[in-house]
Protein backbone atom coordinates (compact mmCIF):
# COMPACT_ATOMS: atom_id res chain seq x y z
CA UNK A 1 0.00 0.00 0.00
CA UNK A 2 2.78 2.51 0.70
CA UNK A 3 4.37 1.65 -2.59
CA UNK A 4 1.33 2.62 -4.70
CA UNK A 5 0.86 5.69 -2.89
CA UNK A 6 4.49 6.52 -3.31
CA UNK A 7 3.90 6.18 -6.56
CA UNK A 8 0.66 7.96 -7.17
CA UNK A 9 2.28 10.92 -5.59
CA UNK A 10 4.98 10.79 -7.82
CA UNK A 11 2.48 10.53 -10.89
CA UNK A 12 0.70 12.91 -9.40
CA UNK A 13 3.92 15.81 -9.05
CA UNK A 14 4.60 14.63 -12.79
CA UNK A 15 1.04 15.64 -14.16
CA UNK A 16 0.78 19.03 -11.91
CA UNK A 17 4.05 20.13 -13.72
CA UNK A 18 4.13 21.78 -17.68
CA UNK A 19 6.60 18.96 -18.52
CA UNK A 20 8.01 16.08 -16.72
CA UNK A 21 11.21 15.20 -16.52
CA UNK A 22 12.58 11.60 -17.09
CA UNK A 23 14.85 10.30 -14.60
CA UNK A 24 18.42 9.00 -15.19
CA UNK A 25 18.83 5.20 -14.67
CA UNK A 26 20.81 6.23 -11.77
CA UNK A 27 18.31 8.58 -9.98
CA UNK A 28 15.81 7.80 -7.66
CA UNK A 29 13.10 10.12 -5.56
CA UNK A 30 14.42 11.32 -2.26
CA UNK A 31 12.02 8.61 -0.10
CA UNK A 32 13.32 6.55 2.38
CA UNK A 33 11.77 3.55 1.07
CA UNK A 34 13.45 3.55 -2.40
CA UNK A 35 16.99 2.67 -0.62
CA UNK A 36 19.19 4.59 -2.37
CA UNK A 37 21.47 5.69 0.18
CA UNK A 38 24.97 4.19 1.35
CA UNK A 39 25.06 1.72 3.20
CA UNK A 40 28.23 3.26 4.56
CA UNK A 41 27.22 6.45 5.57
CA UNK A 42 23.40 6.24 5.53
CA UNK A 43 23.72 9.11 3.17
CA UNK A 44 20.51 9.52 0.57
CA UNK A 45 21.99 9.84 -3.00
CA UNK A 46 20.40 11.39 -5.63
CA UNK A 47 18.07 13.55 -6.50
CA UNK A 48 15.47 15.33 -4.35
CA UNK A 49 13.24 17.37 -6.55
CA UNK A 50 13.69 14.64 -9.73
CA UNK A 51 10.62 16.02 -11.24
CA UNK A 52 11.85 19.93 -10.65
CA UNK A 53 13.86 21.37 -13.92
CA UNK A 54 16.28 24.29 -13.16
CA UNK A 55 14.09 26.93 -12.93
CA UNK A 56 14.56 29.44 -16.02
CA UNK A 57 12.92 32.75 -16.93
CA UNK A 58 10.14 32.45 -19.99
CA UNK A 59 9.21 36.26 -19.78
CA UNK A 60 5.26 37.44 -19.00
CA UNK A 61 3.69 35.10 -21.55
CA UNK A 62 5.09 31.68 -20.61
CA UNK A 63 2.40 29.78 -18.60
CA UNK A 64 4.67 27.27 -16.87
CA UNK A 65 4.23 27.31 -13.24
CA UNK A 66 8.16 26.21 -12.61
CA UNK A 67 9.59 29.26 -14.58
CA UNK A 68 10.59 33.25 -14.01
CA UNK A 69 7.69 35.40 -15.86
CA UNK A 70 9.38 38.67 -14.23
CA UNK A 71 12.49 37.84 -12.52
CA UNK A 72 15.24 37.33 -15.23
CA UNK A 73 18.90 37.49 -13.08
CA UNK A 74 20.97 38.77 -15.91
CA UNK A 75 18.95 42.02 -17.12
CA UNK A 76 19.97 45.33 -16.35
CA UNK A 77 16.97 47.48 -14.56
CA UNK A 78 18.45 50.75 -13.59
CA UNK A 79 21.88 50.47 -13.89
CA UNK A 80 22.53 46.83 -12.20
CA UNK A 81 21.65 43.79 -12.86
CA UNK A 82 18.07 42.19 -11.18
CA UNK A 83 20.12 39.44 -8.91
CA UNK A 84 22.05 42.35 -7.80
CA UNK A 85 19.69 44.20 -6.64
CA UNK A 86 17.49 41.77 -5.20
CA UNK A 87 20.21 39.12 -3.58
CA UNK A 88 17.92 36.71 -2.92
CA UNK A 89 18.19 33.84 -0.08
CA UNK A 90 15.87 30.52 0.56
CA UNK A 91 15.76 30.86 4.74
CA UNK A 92 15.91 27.29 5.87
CA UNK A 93 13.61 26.87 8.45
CA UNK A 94 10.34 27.87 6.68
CA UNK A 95 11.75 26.18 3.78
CA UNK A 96 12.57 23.34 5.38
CA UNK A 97 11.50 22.98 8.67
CA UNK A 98 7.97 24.46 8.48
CA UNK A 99 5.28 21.55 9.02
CA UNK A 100 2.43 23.24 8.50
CA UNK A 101 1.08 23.23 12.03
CA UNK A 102 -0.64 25.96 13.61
CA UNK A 103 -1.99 26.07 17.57
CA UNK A 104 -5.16 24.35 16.66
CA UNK A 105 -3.83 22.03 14.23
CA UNK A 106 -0.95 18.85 13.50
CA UNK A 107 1.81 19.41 11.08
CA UNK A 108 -0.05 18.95 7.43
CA UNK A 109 3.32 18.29 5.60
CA UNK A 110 5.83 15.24 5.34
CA UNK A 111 8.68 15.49 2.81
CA UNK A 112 9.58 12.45 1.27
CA UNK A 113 13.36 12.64 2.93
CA UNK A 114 12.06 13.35 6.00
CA UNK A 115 12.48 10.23 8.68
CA UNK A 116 10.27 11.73 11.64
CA UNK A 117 13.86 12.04 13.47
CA UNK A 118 15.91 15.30 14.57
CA UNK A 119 19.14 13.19 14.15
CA UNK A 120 22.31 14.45 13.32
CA UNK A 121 21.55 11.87 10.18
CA UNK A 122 18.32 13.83 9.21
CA UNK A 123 19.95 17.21 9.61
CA UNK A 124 22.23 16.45 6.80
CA UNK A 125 19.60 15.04 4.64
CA UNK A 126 17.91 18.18 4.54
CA UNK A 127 20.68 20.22 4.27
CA UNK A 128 21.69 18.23 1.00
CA UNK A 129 17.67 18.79 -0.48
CA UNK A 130 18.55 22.20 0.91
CA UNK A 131 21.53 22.70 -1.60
CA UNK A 132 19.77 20.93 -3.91
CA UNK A 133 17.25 23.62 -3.74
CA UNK A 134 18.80 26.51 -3.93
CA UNK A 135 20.78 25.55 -7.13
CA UNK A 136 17.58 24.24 -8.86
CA UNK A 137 15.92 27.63 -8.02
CA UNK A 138 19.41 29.83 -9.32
CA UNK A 139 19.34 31.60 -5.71
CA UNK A 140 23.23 31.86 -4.35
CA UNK A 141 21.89 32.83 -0.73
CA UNK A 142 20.36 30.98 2.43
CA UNK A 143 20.44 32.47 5.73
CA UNK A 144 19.75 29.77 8.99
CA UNK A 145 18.92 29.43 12.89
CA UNK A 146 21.24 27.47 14.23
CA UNK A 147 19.08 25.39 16.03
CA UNK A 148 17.20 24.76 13.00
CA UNK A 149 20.06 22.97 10.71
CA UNK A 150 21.54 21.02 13.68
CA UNK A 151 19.53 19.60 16.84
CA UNK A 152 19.45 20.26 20.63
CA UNK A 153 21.56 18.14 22.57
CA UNK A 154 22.16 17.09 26.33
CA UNK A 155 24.86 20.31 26.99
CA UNK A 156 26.08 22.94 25.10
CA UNK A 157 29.36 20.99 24.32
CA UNK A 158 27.50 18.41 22.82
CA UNK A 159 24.92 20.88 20.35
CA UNK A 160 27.90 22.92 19.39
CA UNK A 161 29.40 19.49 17.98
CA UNK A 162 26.21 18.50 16.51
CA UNK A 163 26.31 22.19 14.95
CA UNK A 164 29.64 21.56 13.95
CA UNK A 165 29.00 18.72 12.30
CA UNK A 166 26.46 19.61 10.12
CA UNK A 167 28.20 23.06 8.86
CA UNK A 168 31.36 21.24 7.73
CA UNK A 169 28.88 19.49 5.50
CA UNK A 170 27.28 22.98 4.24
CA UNK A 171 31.48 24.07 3.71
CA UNK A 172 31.48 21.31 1.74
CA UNK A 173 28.24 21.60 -0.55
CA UNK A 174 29.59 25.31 -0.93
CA UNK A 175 32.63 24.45 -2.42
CA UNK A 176 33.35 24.92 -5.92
CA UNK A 177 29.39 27.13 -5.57
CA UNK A 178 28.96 30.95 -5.12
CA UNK A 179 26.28 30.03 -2.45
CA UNK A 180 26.98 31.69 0.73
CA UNK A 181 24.69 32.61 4.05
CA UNK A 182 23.22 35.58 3.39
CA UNK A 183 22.56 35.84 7.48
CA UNK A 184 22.78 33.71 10.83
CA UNK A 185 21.16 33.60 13.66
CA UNK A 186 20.92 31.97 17.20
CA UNK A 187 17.43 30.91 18.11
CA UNK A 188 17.21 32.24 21.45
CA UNK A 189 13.16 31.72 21.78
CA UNK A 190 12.16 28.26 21.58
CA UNK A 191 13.65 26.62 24.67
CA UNK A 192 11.71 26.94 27.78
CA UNK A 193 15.08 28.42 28.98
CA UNK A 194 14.51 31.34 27.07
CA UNK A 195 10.80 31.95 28.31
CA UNK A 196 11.79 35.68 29.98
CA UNK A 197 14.33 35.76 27.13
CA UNK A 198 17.98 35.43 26.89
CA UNK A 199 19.71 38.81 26.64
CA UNK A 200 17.10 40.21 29.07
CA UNK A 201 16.35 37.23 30.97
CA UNK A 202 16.18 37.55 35.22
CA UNK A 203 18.21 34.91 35.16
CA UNK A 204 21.93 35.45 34.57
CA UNK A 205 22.65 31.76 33.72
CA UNK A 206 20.49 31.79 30.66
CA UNK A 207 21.94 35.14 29.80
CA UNK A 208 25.45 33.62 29.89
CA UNK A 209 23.97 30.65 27.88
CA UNK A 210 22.63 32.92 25.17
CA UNK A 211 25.93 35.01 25.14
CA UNK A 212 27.53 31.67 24.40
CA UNK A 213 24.61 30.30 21.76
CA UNK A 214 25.37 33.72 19.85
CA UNK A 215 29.29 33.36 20.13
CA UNK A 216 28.66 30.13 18.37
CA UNK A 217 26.39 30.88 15.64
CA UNK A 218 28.27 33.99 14.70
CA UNK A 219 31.54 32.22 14.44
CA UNK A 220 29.72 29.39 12.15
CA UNK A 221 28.13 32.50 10.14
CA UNK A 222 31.89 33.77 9.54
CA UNK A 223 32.85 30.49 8.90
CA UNK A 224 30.32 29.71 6.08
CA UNK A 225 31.26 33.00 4.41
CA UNK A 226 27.96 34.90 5.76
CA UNK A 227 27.87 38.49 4.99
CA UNK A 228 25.55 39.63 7.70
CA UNK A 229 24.07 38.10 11.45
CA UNK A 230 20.91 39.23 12.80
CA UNK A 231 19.53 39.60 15.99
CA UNK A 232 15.60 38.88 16.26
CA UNK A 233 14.16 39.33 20.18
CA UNK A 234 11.14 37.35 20.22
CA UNK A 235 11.55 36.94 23.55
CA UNK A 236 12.58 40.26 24.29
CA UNK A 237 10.57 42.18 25.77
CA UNK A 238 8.11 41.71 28.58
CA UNK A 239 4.10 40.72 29.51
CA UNK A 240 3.64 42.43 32.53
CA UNK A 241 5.30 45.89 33.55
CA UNK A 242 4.40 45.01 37.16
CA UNK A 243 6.94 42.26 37.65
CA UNK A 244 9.14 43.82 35.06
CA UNK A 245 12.82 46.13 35.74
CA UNK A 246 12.47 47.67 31.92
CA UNK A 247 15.63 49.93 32.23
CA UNK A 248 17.43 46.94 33.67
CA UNK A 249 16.32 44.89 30.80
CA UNK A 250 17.23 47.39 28.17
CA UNK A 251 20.67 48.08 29.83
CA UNK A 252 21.58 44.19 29.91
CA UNK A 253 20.28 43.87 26.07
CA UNK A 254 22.81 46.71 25.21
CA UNK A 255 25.55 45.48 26.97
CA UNK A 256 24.97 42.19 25.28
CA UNK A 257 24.70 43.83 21.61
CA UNK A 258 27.88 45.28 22.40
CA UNK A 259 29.48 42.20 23.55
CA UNK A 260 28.68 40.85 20.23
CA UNK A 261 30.27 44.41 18.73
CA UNK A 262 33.26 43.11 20.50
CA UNK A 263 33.37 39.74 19.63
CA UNK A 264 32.50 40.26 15.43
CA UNK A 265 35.55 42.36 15.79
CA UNK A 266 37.90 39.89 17.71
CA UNK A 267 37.43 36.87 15.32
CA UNK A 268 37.15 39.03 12.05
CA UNK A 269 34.15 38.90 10.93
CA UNK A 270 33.03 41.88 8.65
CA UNK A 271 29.51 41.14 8.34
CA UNK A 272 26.82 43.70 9.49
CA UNK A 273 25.18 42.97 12.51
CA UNK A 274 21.50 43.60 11.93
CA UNK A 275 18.25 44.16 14.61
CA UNK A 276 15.02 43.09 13.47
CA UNK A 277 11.89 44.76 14.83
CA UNK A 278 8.95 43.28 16.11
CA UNK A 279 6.20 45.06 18.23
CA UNK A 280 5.17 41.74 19.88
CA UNK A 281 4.34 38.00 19.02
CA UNK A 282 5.16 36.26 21.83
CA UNK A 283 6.01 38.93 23.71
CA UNK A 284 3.21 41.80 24.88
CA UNK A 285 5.88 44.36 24.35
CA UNK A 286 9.25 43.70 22.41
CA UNK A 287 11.80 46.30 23.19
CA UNK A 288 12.81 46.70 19.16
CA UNK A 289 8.72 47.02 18.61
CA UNK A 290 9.64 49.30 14.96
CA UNK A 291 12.57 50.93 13.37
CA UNK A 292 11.92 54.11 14.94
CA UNK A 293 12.31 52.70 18.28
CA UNK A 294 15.32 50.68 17.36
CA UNK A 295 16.91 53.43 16.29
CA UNK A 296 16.02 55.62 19.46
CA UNK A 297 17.45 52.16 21.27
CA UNK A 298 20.57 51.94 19.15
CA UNK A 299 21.13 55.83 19.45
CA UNK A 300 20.49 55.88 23.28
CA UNK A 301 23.53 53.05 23.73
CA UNK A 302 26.03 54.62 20.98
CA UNK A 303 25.07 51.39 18.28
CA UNK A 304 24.02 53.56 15.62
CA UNK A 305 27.53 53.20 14.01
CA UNK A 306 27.45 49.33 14.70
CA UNK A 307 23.96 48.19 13.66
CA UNK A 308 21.65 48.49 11.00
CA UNK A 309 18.06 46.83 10.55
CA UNK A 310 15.95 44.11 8.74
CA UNK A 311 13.07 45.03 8.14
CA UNK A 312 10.28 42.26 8.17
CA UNK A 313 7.24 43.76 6.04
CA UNK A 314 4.82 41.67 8.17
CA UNK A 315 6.33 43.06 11.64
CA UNK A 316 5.50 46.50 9.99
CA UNK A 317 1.92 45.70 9.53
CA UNK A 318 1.62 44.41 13.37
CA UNK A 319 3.91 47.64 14.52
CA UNK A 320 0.76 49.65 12.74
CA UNK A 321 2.53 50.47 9.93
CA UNK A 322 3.18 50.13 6.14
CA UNK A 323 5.97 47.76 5.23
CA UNK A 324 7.19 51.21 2.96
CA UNK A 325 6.83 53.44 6.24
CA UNK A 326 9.22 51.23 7.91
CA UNK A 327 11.59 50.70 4.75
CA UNK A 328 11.99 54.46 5.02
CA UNK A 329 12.34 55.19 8.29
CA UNK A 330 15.43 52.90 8.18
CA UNK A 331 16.69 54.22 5.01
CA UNK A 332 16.75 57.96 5.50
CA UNK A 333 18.60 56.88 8.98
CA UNK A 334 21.26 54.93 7.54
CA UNK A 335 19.97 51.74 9.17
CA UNK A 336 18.84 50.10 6.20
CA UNK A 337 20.41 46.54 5.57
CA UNK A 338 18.24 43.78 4.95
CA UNK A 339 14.75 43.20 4.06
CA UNK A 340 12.53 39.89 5.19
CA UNK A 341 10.46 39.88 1.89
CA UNK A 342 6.84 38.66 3.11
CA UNK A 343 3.52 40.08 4.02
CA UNK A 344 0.70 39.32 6.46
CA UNK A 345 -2.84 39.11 6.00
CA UNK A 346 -5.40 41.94 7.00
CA UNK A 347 -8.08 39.41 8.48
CA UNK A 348 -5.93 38.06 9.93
CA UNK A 349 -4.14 39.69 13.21
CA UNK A 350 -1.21 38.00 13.45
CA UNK A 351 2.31 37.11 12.11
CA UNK A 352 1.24 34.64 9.09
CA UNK A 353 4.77 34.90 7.15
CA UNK A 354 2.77 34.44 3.73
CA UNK A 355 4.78 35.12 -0.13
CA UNK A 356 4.53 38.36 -1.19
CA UNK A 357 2.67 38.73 -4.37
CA UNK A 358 0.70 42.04 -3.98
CA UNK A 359 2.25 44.09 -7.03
CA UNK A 360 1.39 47.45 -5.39
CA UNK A 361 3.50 46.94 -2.30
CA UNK A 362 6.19 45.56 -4.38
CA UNK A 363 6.80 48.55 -5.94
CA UNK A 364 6.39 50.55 -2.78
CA UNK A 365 9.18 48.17 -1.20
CA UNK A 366 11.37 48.75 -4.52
CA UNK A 367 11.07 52.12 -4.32
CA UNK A 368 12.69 52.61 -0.97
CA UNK A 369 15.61 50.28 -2.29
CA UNK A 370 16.09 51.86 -5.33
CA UNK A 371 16.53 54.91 -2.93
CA UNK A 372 18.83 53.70 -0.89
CA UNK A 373 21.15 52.12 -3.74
CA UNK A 374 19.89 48.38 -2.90
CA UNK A 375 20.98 46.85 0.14
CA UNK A 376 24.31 44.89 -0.32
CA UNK A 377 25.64 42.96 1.44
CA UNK A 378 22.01 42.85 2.61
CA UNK A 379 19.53 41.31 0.40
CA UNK A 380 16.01 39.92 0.38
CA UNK A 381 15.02 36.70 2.28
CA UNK A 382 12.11 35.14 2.29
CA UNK A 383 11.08 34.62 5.99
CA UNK A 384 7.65 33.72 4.52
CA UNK A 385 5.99 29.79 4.56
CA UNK A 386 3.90 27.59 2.24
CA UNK A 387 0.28 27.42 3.77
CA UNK A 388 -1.27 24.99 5.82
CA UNK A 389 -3.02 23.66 2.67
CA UNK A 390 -0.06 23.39 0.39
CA UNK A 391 1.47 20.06 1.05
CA UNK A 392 3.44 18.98 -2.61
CA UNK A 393 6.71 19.77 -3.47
CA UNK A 394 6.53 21.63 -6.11
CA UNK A 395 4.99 24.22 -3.39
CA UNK A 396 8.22 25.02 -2.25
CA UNK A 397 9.32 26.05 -5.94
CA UNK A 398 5.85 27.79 -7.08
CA UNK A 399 6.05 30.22 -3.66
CA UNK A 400 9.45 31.43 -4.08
CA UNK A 401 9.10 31.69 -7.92
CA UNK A 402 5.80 34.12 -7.08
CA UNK A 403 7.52 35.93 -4.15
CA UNK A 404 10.92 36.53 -6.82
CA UNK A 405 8.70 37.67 -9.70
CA UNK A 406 6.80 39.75 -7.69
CA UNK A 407 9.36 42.27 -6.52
CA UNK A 408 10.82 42.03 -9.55
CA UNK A 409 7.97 43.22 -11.12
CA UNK A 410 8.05 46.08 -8.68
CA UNK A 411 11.60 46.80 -9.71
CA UNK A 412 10.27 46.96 -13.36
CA UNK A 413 7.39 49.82 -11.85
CA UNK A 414 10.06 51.72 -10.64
CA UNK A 415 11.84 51.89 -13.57
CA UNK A 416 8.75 53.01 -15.45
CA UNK A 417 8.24 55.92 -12.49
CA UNK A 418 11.60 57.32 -12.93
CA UNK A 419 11.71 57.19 -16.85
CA UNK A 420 7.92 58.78 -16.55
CA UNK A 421 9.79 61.43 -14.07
CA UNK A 422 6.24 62.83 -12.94
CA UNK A 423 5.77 61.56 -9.51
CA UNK A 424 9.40 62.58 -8.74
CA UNK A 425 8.30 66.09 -9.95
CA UNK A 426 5.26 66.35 -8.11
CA UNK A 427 6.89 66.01 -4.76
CA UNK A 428 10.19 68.23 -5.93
CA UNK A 429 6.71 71.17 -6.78
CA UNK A 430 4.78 70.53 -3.42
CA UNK A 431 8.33 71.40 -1.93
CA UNK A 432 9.23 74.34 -4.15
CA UNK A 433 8.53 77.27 -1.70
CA UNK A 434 11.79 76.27 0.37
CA UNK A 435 13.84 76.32 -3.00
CA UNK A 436 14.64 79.66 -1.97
CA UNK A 437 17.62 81.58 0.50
CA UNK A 438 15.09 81.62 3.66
CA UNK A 439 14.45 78.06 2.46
CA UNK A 440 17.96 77.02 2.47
CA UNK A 441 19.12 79.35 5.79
CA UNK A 442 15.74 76.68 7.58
CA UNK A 443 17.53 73.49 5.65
CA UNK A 444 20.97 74.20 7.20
CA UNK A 445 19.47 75.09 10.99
CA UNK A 446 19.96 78.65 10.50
CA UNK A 447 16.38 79.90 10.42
CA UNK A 448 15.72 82.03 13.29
CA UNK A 449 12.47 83.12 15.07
CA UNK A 450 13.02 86.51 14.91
CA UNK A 451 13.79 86.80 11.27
CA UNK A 452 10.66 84.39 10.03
CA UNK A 453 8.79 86.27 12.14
CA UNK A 454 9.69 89.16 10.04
CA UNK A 455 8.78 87.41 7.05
CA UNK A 456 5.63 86.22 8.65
CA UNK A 457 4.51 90.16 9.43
CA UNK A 458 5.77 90.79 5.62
CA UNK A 459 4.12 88.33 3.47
CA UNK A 460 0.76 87.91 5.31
CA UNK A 461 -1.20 85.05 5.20
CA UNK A 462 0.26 82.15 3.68
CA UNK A 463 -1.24 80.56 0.49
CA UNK A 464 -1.56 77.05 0.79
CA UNK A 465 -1.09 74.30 -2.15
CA UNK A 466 -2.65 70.90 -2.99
CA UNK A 467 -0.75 68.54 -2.15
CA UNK A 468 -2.13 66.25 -5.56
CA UNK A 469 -3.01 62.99 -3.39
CA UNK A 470 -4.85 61.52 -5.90
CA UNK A 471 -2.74 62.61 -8.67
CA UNK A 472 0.16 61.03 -6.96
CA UNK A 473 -1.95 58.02 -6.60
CA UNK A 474 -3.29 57.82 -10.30
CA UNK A 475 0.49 58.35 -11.31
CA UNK A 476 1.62 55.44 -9.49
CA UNK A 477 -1.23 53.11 -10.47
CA UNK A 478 -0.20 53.41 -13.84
CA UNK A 479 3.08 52.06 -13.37
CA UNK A 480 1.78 48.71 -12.16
């Protein structure tokens, strides 16, 4: 019985795709049952997506679910070319590790390499489908939890070898590749030892233990060639002011940012270290709830110079705000660096992690990184998850392909609203009035009360423009 339904999945991938690929005598699916590994090393070989092609780019018209209609890496938009400006990375543990399960349901989804193990075994199984990915999808970028590529073990000697372990084999599967971690992490929320959090925990031992859970992950990030590390405090915050210290708190997550200043430096790694905000989710109140706060944070503790942000569009929606809002709050502060490309839902109230594939926001997040210049050696990840529902696959393909050609189809709207040049010149007009010497003595901090009070008494009252709202709406509609 397992056979046959092994099998009628397999038809059933083949008939779901445009075209079907015939396997090699000497490839097999990535199931347990078919036996292909060695009998040595209990290694799988072969392939794990034998029905996936390389993915390729067949422009707007091509109706092939497994292919680019927008994204096409080589083209110029704008001066560079798409993969530079986008930078894309698969992030492993939706990718891989996501089940499917919610808090009132069981994990929906079982990969055919999957054993039902967290073995040291297992882990490298997925990290080989993992590689096997990334190449089929032509994305040169993955960024990882370390508890989420290796497993847990008894003491922290023991999980750091496990980690070990598994990243030699990612060195490995890199080599002779230009794949490289966009970003690590530490997971510093799923343990019940991190249930106050780690860097501002009440307990010193699990802030010690998170100090050393970072030290690790950061030298494994430098290690793998990452270019940045980020720092995401699920965890911290707080649920209750009245059992709470908050300046304590804040004071022991600064020292602890800077320790990590200290140590980057020390072992040489020149990756930017990045600070994602989150309002809440577990927390009731994380301390980096929106760029604007992190920033206040990172300027209160002299970090401005050490740390810039990744912005999670989805966070931005639960913070009250427009994934663009926070892109540009960053980016006019120098902060920034990396963007988790996903989106939320808005029936839905919390953090969902869904593909983006709304065209208009897209553009709106292009816009801020064509402003800023892109965001090397930042990129775009996708912290973002198949659905519940979406159990083959090819799911894992068809969501990153839509999520890709999406913003690059906002990258193409850009392009079209800088050639067109009228949106640009309806702003540059509503601000016209301080194109003038008073206007420039008030740009440089120079504009006194006394003499624009004289200029107040002078000109009378003030005549008042339209600011065009729906003209600067109708203009960017028509780019999309």
């Amino acid at each position: 019985m397992k056979e046959a339904y092994r099998v009628f999945l397999l038809l059933s991938l083949c008939l779901s795709l445009s075209a079907c690929i015939a396997s090699s005598a000497n490839t097999c699916p990535a199931d347990l049952e078919t036996k292909c590994g060695d009998d040595t090393s209990g290694d799988w070989k072969g392939e794990f997506f034998p029905g996936i092609p390389k993915i390729k780019y067949e422009g707007p018209s091509s109706k092939n679910p497994l292919s680019y209609k927008w994204y096409n890496a080589e083209e110029v938009v704008l001066g560079k070319k798409m993969k530079d400006w986008f930078r894309f990375s698969v992030a492993f543990w939706h990718t891989f590790r996501g089940t499917g399960a919610d808090p009132f349901g069981a994990p929906t989804k079982s990969w055919p390499w999957e054993d039902g193990t967290n073995s040291i075994a297992m882990a490298k199984r997925r990290m080989r489908a993992h590689f096997e990915f990334m190449d089929k999808l032509g994305v040169n970028r993955w960024c990882f939890h370390d508890r989420d590529i290796a497993p847990d073990a008894k003491t922290l000697a023991e999980t750091n070898a496990n980690l070990d372990e598994v990243v030699e084999l990612a060195k490995e599967l890199q080599k002779g590749t230009d794949i490289i971690p966009l970003w690590g992490t530490a997971q510093l929320f799923m343990h019940p030892r991190y249930m106050h959090g780690g860097a501002t925990s009440s307990e010193l031992g699990v802030y010690a233990y998170a100090a050393a859970q970072v030290k690790k992950a950061m030298e494994v990030t430098h290690y793998l060639g990452g270019e940045n590390y980020v720092f995401w405090g699920g965890r911290e915050g707080y649920q209750t002011l009245l059992n709470t210290d908050m300046k304590r708190e804040l004071d022991h997550l600064a020292a602890f940012l800077q320790a990590a200043v200290d140590y980057k430096k020390k072992i040489g790694f020149n990756g930017i270290l990045l600070i994602e905000p989150k309002p809440q989710e577990p927390t009731k109140h994380q301390y980096d709830w929106d760029a604007a706060t992190s920033f206040a944070f990172l300027q209160k503790y002299g970090l401005t110079g050490e740390f810039k942000l990744n912005i999670e569009c989805n966070h931005a929606t639960l913070s009250g705000h427009s994934c663009h809002h926070e892109l540009e709050t960053a980016r006019i502060n120098g902060l920034l660096g990396n963007i988790d490309a996903n989106t939320g839902d808005p029936q839905i109230g919390w953090d969902t992690d869904q593909f983006l594939t709304d065209i208009s926001e897209a553009t709106l997040v292009m816009l801020s990184v064509v402003r800023n210049g892109g965001l090397a050696p930042g990129g775009f990840n996708f912290d973002a998850k198949l659905r519940r529902e979406s159990t083959d696959v090819e799911d894992m393909f068809i969501a990153h392909i839509s999520g890709m050609d999406t913003l690059a189809r906002g990258l193409r709207n850009v392009a079209k609203l800088i050639e067109d040049g009228s949106l640009g010149e309806l702003v540059r007009k509503r601000y016209q009035s301080f194109d003038s010497e008073l206007g420039a003595l008030i740009e440089a901090g120079k504009g006194d009360f006394e003499t624009l009070e004289k200029k107040a008494m002078e000109w009378g009252e003030p005549t008042v423009s339209s600011a065009k709202q729906e003209l600067a709406e109708m203009i960017f509609q028509s780019a999309l």
